[in-house]
N, C-alpha and C. Protein backbone atom coordinates (compact mmCIF):
# COMPACT_ATOMS: atom_id res chain seq x y z
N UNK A 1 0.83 -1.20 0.00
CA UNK A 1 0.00 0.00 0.00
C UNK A 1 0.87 1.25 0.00
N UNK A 2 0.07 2.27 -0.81
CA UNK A 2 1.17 3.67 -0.64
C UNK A 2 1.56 4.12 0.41
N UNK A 3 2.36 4.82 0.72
CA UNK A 3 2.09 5.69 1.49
C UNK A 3 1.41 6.91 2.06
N UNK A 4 1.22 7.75 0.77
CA UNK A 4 0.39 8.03 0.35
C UNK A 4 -1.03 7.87 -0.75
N UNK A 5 -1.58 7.28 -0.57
CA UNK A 5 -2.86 6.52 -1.03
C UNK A 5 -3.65 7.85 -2.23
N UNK A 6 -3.36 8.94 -2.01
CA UNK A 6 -4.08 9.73 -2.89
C UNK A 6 -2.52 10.31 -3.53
N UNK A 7 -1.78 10.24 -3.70
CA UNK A 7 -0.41 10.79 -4.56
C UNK A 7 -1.33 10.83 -5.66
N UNK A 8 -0.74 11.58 -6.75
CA UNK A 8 -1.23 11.93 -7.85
C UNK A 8 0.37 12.80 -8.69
N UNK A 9 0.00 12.74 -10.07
CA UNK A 9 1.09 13.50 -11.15
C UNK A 9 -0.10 14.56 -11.08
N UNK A 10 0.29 16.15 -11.23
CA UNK A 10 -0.53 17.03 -11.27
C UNK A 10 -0.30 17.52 -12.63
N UNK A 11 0.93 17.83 -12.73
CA UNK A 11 1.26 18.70 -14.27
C UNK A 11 3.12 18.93 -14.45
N UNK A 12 3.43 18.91 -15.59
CA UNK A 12 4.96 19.72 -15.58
C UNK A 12 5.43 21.21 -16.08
N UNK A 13 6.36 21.69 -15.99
CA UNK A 13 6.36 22.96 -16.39
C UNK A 13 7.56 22.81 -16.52
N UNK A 14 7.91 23.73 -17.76
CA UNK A 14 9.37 24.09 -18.66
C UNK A 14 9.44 25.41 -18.50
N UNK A 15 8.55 26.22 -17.59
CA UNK A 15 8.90 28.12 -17.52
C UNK A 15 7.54 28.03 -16.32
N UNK A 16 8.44 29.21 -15.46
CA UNK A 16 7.87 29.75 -14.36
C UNK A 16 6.09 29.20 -14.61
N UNK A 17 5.40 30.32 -15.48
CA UNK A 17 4.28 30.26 -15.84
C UNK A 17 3.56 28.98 -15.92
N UNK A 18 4.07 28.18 -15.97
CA UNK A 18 3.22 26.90 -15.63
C UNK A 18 3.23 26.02 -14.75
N UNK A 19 3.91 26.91 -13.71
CA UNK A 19 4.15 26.18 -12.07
C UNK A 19 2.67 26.37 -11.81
N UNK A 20 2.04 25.55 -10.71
CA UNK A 20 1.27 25.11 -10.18
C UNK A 20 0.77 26.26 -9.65
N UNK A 21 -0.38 26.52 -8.79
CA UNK A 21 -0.88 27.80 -8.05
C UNK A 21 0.44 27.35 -6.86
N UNK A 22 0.56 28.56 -6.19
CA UNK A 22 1.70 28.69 -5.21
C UNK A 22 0.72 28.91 -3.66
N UNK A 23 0.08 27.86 -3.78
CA UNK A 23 -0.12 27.43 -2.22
C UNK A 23 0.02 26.20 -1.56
N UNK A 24 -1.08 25.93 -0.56
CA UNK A 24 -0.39 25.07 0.23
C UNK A 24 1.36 24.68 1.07
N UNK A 25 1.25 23.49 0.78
CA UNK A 25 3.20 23.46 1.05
C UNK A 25 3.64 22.50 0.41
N UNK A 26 4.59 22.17 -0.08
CA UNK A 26 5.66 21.36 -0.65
C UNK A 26 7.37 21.59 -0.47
N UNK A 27 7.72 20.15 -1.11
CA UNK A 27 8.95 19.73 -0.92
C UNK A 27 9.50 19.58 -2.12
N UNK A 28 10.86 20.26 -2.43
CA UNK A 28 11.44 19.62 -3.50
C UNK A 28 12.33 18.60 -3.58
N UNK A 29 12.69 18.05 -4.41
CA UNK A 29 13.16 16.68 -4.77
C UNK A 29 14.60 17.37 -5.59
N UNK A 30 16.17 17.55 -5.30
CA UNK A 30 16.89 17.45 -6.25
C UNK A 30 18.02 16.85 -6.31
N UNK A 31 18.70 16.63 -7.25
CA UNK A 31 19.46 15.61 -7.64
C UNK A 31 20.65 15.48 -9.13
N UNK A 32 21.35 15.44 -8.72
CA UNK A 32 22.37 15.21 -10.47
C UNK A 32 22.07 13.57 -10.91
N UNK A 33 22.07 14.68 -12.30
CA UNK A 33 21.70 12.87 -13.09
C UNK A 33 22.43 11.97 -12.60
N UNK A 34 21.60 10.45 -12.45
CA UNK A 34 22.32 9.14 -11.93
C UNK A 34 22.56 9.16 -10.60
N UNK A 35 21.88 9.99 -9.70
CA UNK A 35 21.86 9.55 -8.13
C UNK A 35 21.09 9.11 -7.63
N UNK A 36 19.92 8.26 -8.77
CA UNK A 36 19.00 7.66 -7.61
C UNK A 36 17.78 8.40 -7.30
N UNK A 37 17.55 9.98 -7.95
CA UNK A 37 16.19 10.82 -7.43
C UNK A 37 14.90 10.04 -7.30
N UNK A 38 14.72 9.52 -8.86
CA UNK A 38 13.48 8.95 -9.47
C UNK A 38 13.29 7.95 -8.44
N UNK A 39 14.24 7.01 -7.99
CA UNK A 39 13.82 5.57 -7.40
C UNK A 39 13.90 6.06 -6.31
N UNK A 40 14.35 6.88 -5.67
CA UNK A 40 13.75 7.44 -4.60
C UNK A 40 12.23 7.65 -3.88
N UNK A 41 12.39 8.87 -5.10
CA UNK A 41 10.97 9.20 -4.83
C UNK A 41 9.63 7.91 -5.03
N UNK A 42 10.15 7.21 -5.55
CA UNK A 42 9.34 5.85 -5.76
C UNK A 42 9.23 5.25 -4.76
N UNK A 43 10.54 4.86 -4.14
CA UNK A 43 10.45 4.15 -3.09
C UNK A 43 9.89 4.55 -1.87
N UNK A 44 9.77 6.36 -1.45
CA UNK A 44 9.48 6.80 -0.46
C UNK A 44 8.19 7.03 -0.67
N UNK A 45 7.36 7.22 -1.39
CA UNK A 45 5.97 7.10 -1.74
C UNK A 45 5.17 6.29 -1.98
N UNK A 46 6.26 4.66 -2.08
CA UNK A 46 5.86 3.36 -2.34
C UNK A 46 4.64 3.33 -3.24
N UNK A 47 4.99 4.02 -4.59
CA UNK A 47 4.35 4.13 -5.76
C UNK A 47 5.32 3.64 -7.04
N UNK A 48 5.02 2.48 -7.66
CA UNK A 48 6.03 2.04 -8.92
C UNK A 48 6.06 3.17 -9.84
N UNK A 49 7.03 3.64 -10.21
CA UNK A 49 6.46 4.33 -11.87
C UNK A 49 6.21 5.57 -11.33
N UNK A 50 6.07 6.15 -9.83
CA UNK A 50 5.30 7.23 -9.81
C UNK A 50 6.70 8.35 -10.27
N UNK A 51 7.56 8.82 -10.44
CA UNK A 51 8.68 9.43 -11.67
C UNK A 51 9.03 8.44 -11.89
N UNK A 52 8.91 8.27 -12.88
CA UNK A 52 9.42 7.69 -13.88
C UNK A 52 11.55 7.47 -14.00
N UNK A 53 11.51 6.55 -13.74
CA UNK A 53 12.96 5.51 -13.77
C UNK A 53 13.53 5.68 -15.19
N UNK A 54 14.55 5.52 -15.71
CA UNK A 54 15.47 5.92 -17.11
C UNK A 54 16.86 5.07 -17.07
N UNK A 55 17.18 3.87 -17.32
CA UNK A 55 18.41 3.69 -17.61
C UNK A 55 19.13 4.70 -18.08
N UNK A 56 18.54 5.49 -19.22
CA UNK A 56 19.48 6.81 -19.73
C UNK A 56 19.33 7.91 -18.17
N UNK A 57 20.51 8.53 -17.97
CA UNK A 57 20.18 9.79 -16.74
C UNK A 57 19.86 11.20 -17.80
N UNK A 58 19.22 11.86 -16.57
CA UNK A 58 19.07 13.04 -17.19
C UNK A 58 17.55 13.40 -17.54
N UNK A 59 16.72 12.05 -17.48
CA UNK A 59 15.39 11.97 -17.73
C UNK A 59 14.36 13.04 -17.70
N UNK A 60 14.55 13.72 -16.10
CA UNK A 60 13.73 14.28 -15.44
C UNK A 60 14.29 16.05 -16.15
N UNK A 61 13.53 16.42 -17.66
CA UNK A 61 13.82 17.48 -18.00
C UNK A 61 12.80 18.29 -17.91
N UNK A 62 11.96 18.61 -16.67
CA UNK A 62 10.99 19.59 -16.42
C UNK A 62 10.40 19.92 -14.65
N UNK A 63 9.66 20.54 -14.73
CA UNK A 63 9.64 20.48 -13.37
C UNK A 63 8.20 19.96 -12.91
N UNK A 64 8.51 18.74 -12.30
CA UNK A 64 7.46 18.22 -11.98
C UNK A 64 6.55 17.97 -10.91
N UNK A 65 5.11 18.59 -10.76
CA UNK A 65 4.72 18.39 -9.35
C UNK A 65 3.51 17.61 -9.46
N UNK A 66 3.62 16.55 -8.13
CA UNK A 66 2.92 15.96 -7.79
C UNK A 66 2.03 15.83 -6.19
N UNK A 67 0.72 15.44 -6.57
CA UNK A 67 0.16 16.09 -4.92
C UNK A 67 0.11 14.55 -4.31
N UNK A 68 0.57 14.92 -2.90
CA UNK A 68 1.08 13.90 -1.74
C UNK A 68 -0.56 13.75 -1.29
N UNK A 69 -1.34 14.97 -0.70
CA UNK A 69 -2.53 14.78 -0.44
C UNK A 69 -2.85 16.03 -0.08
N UNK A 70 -3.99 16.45 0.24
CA UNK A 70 -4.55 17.91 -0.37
C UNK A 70 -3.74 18.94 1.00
N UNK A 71 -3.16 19.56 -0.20
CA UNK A 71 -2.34 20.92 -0.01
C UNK A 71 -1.09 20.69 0.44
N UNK A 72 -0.27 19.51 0.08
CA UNK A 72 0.67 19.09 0.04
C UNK A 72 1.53 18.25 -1.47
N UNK A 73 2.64 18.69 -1.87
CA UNK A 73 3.12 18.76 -2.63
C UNK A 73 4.81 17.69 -2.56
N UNK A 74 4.51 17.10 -4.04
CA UNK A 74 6.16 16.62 -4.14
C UNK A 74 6.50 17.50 -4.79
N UNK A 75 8.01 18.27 -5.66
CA UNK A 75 8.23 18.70 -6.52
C UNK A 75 9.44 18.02 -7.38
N UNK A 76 9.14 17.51 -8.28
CA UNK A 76 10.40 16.40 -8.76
C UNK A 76 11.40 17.81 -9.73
N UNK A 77 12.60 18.13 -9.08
CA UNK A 77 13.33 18.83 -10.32
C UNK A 77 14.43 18.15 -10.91
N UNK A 78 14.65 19.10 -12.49
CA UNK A 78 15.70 18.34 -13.11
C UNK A 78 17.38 18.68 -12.51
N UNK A 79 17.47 17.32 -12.91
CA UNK A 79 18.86 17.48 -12.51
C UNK A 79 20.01 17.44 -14.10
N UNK A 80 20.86 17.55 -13.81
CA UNK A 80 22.17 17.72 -14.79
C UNK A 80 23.42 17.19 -14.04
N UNK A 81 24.19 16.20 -14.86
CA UNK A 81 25.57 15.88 -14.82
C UNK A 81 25.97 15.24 -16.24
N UNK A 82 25.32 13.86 -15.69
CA UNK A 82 25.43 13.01 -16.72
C UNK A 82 24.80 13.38 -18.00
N UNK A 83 23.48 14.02 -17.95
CA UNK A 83 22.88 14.07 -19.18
C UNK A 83 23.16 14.64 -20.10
N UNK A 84 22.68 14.23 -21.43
CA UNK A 84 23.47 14.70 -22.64
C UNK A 84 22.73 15.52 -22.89
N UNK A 85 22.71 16.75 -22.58
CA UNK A 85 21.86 17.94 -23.11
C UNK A 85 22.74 18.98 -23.44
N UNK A 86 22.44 20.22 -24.15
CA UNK A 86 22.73 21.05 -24.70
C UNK A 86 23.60 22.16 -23.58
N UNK A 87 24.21 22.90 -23.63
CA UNK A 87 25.04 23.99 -22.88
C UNK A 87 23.75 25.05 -23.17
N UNK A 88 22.72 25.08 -23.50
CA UNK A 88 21.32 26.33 -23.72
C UNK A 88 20.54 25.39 -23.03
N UNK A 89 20.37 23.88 -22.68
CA UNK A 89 19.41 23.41 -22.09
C UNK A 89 19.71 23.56 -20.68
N UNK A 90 21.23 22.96 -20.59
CA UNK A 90 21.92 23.55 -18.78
C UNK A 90 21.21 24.84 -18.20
N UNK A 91 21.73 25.74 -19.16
CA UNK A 91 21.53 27.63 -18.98
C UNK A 91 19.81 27.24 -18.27
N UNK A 92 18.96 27.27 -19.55
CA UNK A 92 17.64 27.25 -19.01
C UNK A 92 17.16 26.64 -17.95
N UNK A 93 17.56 25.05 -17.50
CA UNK A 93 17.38 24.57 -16.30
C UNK A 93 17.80 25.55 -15.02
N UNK A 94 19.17 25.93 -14.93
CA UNK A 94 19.61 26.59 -14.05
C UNK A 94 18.45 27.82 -13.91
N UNK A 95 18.10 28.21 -14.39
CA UNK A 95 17.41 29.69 -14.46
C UNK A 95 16.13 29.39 -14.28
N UNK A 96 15.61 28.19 -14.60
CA UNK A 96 14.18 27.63 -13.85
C UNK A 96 14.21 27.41 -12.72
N UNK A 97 15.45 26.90 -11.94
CA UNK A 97 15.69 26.32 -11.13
C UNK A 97 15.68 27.69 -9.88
N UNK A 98 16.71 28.62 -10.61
CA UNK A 98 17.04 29.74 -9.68
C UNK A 98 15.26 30.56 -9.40
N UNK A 99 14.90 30.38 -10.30
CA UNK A 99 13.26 31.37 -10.06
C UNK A 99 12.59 30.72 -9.15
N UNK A 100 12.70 28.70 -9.53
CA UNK A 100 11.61 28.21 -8.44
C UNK A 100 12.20 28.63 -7.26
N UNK A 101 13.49 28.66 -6.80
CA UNK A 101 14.01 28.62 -5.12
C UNK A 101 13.31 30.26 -4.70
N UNK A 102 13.84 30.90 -5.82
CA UNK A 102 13.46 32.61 -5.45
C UNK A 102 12.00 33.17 -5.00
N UNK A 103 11.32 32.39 -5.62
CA UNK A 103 9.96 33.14 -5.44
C UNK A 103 8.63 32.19 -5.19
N UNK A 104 8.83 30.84 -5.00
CA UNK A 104 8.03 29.95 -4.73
C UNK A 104 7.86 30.10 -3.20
N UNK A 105 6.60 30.71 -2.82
CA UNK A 105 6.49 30.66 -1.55
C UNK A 105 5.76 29.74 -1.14
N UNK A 106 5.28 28.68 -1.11
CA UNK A 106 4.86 27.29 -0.31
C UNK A 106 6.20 25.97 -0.49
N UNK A 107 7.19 26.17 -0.80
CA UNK A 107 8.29 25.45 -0.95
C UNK A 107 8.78 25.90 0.81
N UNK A 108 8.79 24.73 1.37
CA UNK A 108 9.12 24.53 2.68
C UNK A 108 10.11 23.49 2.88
N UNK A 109 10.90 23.41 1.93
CA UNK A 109 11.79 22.43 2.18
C UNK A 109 12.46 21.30 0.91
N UNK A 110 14.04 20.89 1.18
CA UNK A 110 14.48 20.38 -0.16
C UNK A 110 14.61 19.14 0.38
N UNK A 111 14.46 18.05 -0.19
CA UNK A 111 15.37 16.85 -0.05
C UNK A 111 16.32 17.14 -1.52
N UNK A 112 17.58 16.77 -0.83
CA UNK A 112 18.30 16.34 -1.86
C UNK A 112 18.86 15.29 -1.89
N UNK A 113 19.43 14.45 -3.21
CA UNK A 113 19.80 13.21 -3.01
C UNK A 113 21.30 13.20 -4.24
N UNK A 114 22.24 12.52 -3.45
CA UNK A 114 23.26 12.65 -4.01
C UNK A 114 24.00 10.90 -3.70
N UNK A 115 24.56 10.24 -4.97
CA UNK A 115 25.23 9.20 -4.83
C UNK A 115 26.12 8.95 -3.71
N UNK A 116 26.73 8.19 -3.08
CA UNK A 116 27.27 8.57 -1.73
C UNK A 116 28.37 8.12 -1.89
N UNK A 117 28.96 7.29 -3.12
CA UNK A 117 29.90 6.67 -3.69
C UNK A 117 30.67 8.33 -4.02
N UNK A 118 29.83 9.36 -4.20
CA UNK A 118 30.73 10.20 -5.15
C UNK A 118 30.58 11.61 -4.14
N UNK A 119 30.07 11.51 -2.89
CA UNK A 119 29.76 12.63 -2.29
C UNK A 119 29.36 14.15 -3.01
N UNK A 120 29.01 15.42 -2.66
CA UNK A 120 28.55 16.14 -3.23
C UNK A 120 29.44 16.86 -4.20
N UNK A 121 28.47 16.98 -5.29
CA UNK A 121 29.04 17.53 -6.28
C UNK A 121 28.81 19.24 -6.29
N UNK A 122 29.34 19.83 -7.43
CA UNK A 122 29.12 21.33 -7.36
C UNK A 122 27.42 21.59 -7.61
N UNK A 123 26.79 20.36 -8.25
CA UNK A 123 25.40 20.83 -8.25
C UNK A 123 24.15 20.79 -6.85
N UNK A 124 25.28 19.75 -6.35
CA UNK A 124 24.42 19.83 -5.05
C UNK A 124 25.10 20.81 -3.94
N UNK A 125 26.07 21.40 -4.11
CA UNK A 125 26.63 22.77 -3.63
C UNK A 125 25.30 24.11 -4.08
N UNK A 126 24.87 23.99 -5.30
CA UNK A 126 24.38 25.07 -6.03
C UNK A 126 23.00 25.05 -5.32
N UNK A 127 22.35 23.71 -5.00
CA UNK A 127 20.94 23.19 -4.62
C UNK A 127 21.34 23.94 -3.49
N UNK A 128 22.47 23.58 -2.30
CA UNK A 128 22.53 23.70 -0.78
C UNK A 128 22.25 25.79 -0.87
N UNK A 129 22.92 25.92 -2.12
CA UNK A 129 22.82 27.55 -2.04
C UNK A 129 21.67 28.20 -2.29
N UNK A 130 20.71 27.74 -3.00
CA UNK A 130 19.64 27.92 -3.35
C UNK A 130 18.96 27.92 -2.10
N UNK A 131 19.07 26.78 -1.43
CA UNK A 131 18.07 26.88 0.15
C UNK A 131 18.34 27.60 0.78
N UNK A 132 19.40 27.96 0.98
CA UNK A 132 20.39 29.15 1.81
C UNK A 132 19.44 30.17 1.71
N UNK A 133 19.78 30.74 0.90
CA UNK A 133 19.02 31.91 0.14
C UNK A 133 17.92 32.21 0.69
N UNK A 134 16.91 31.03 0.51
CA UNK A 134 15.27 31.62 1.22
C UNK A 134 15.30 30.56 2.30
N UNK A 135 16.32 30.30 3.06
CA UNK A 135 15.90 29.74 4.42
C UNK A 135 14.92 28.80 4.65
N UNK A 136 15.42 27.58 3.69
CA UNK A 136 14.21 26.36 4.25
C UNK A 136 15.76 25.20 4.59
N UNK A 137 15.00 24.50 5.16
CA UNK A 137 15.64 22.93 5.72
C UNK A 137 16.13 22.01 4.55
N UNK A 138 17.21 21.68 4.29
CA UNK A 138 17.69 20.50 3.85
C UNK A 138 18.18 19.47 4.42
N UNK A 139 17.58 18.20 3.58
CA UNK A 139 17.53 16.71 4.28
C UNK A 139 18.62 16.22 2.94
N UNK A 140 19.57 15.49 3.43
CA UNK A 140 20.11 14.77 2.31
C UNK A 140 19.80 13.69 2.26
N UNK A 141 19.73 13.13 1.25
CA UNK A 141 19.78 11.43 1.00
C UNK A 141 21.67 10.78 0.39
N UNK A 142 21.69 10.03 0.86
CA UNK A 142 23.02 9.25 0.23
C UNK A 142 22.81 8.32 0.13
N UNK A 143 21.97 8.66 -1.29
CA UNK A 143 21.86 6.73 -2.56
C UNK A 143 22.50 6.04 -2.56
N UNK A 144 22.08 5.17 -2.83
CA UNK A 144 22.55 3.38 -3.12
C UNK A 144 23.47 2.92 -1.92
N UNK A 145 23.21 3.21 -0.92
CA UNK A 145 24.13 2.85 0.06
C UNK A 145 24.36 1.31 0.28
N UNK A 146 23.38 0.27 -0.39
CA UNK A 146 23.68 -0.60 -1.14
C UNK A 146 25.13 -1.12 -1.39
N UNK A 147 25.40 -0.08 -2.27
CA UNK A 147 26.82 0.08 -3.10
C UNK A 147 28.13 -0.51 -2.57
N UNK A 148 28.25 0.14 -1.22
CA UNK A 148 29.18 -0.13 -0.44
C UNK A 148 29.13 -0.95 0.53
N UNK A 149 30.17 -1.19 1.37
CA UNK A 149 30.37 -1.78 2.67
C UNK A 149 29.95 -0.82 3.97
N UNK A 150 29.28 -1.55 4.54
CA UNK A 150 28.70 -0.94 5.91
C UNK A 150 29.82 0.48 6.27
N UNK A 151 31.03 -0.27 6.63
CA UNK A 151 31.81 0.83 7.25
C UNK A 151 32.30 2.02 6.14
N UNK A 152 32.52 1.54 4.77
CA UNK A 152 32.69 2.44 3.70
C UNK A 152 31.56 3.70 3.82
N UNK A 153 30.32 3.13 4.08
CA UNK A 153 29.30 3.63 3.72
C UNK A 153 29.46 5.01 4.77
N UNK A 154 29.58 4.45 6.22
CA UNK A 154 29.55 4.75 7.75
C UNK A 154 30.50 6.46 7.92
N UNK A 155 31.10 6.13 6.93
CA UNK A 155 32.44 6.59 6.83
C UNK A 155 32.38 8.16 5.35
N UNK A 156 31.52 7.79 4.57
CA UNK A 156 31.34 8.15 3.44
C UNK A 156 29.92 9.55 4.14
N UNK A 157 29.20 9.00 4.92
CA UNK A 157 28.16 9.73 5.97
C UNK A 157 28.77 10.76 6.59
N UNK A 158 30.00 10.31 7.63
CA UNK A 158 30.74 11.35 8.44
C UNK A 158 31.19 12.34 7.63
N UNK A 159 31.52 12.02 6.45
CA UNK A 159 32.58 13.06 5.38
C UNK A 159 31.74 13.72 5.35
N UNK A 160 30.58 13.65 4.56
CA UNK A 160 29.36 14.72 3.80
C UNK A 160 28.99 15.59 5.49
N UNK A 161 28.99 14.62 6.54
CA UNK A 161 28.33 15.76 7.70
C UNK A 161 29.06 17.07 7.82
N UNK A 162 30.19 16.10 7.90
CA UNK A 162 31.29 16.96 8.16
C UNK A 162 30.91 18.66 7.48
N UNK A 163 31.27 17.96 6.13
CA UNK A 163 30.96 19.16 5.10
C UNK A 163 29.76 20.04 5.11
N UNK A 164 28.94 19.38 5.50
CA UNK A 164 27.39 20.03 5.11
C UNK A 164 27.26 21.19 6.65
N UNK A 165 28.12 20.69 7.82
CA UNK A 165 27.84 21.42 9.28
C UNK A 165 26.28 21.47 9.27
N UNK A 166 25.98 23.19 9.91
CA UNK A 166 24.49 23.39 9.80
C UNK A 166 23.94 23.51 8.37
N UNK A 167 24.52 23.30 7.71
CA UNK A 167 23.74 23.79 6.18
C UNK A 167 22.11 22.31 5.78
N UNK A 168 22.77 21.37 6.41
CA UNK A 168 21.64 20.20 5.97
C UNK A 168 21.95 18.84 7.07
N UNK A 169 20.59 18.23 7.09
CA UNK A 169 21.09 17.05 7.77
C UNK A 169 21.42 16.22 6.90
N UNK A 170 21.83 14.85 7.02
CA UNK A 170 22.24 13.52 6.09
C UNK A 170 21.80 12.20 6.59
N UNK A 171 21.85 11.40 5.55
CA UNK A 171 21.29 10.47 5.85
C UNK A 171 21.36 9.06 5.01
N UNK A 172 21.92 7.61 5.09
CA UNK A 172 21.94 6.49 3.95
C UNK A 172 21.27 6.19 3.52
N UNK A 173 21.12 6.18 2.39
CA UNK A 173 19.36 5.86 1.63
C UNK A 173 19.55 4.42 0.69
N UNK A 174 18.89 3.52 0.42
CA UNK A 174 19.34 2.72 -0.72
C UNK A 174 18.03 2.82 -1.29
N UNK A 175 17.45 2.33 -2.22
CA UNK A 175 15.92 2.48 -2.82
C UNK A 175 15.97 1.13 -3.19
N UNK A 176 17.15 0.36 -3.40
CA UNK A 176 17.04 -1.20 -3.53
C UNK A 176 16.67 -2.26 -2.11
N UNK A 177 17.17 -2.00 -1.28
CA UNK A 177 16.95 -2.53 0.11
C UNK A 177 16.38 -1.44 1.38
N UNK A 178 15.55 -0.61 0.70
CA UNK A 178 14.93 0.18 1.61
C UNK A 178 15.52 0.77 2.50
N UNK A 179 16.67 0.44 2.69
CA UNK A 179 17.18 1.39 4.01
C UNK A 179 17.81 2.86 3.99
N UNK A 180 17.20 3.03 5.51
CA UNK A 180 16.97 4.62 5.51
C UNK A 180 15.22 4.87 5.24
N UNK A 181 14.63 4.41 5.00
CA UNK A 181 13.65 4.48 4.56
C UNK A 181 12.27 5.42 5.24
N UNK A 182 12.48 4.65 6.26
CA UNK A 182 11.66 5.07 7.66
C UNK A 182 11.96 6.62 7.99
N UNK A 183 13.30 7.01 8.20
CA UNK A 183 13.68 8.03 8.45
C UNK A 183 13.45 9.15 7.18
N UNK A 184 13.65 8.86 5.93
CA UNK A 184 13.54 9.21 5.20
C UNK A 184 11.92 10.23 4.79
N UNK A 185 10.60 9.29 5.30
CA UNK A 185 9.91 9.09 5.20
C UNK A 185 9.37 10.37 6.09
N UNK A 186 9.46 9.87 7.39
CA UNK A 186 9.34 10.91 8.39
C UNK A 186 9.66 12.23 8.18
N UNK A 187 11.16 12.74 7.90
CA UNK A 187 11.83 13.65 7.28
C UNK A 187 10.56 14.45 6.32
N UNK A 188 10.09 13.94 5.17
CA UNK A 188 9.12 14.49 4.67
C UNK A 188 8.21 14.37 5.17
N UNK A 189 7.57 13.91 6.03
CA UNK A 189 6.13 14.32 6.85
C UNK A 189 6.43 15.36 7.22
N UNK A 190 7.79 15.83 8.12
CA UNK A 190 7.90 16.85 8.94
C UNK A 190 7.91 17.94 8.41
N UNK A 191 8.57 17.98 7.33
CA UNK A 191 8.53 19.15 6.56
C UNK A 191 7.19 19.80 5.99
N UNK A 192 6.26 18.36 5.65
CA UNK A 192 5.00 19.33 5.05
C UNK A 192 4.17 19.26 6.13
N UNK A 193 4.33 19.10 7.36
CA UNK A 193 3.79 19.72 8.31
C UNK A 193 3.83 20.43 9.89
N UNK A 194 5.49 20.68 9.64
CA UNK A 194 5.73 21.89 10.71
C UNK A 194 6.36 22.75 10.29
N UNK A 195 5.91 24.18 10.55
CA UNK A 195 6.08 25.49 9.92
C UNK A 195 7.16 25.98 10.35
N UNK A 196 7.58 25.57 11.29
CA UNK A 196 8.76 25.81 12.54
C UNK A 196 10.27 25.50 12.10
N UNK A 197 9.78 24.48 11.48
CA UNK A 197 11.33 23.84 10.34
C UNK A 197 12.25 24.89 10.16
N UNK A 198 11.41 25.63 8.90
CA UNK A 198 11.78 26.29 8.11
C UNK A 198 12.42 27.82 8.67
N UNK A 199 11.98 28.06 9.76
CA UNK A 199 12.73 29.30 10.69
C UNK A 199 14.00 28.90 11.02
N UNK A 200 15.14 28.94 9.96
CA UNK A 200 16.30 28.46 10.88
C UNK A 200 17.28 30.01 11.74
């Protein structure tokens, strides 16, 4: 059973103008191609298919929101590393990206999710700056923790804390063996429903 039982795909948008009405609250979802976002968000919503999975990375080229349950929000955004897109498709993402953080006022919060094999990259530097900016909470995920050995993994956690200080919490995620899951889970309850979070 879902977790959320009424999740729903609402709509996508390629320019400001077709973002969603800007109420309620939501969470965004971000990620560089090939860390795991999509099966994430799958796994934490315990919805198959609900974003859509891509052997190719880079998939997720729009901004996508989906409702958790009334007046609550996922927001799936695109990410860039791997994907083979254009140096004008980068530009435009970035600049979608910079407007949603700027002026979306029911955005209460980011998960981000980053491979943990490869710790953070400059795009999830750019995400951490973006939250900065308008003062909401970041939760990290560190995918496929799978991947590694317990203590590799253990070890791979301390580094990113290290780094992140107060800027975000962290956390091992795998989407293949669920773990982290629970916590994971919670993490986004809390966000779309204490207002208090977000006062840091």
């Amino acid at each position: 059973m879902s977790q959320y039982p009424d999740a729903h795909f609402v709509s996508s948008a390629n320019a400001p103008g077709q973002f969603v009405p800007d109420d309620g609250r939501e969470v965004a979802v971000a990620g560089r191609s090939n860390a795991g976002k999509s099966s994430a968000i799958n796994v934490i919503v315990n919805r198959r298919q609900f974003a859509r999975t891509s052997k190719t990375p880079g998939r997720t080229q729009l901004v996508n929101f989906f409702s958790l349950a009334e007046g609550k929000r996922l927001v799936d955004l695109p990410g860039y590393g791997f994907a083979r897109v254009s140096d004008d498709m980068r530009r435009h993402w970035g600049e979608l990206l910079e407007h949603y953080f700027e002026h979306r006022q029911s955005l209460c919060g980011l998960l981000l999710v980053a491979d943990v094999r490869r710790g953070l990259t400059d795009f999830d530097r750019r995400m951490l700056g973006f939250a900065s900016q308008v003062e909401i909470p970041v939760h990290l995920l560190l995918t496929k923790a799978d991947k590694l050995k317990r203590g590799q993994a253990a070890k791979a956690l301390l580094e990113v804390r290290k780094e992140l200080g107060s800027a975000a919490s962290a956390q091992l995620f795998s989407a293949l063996d669920r773990q982290g899951l629970d916590e994971a889970r919670q993490v986004l309850d809390t966000l779309l429903q204490d207002r208090s979070l977000a006062q840091k």
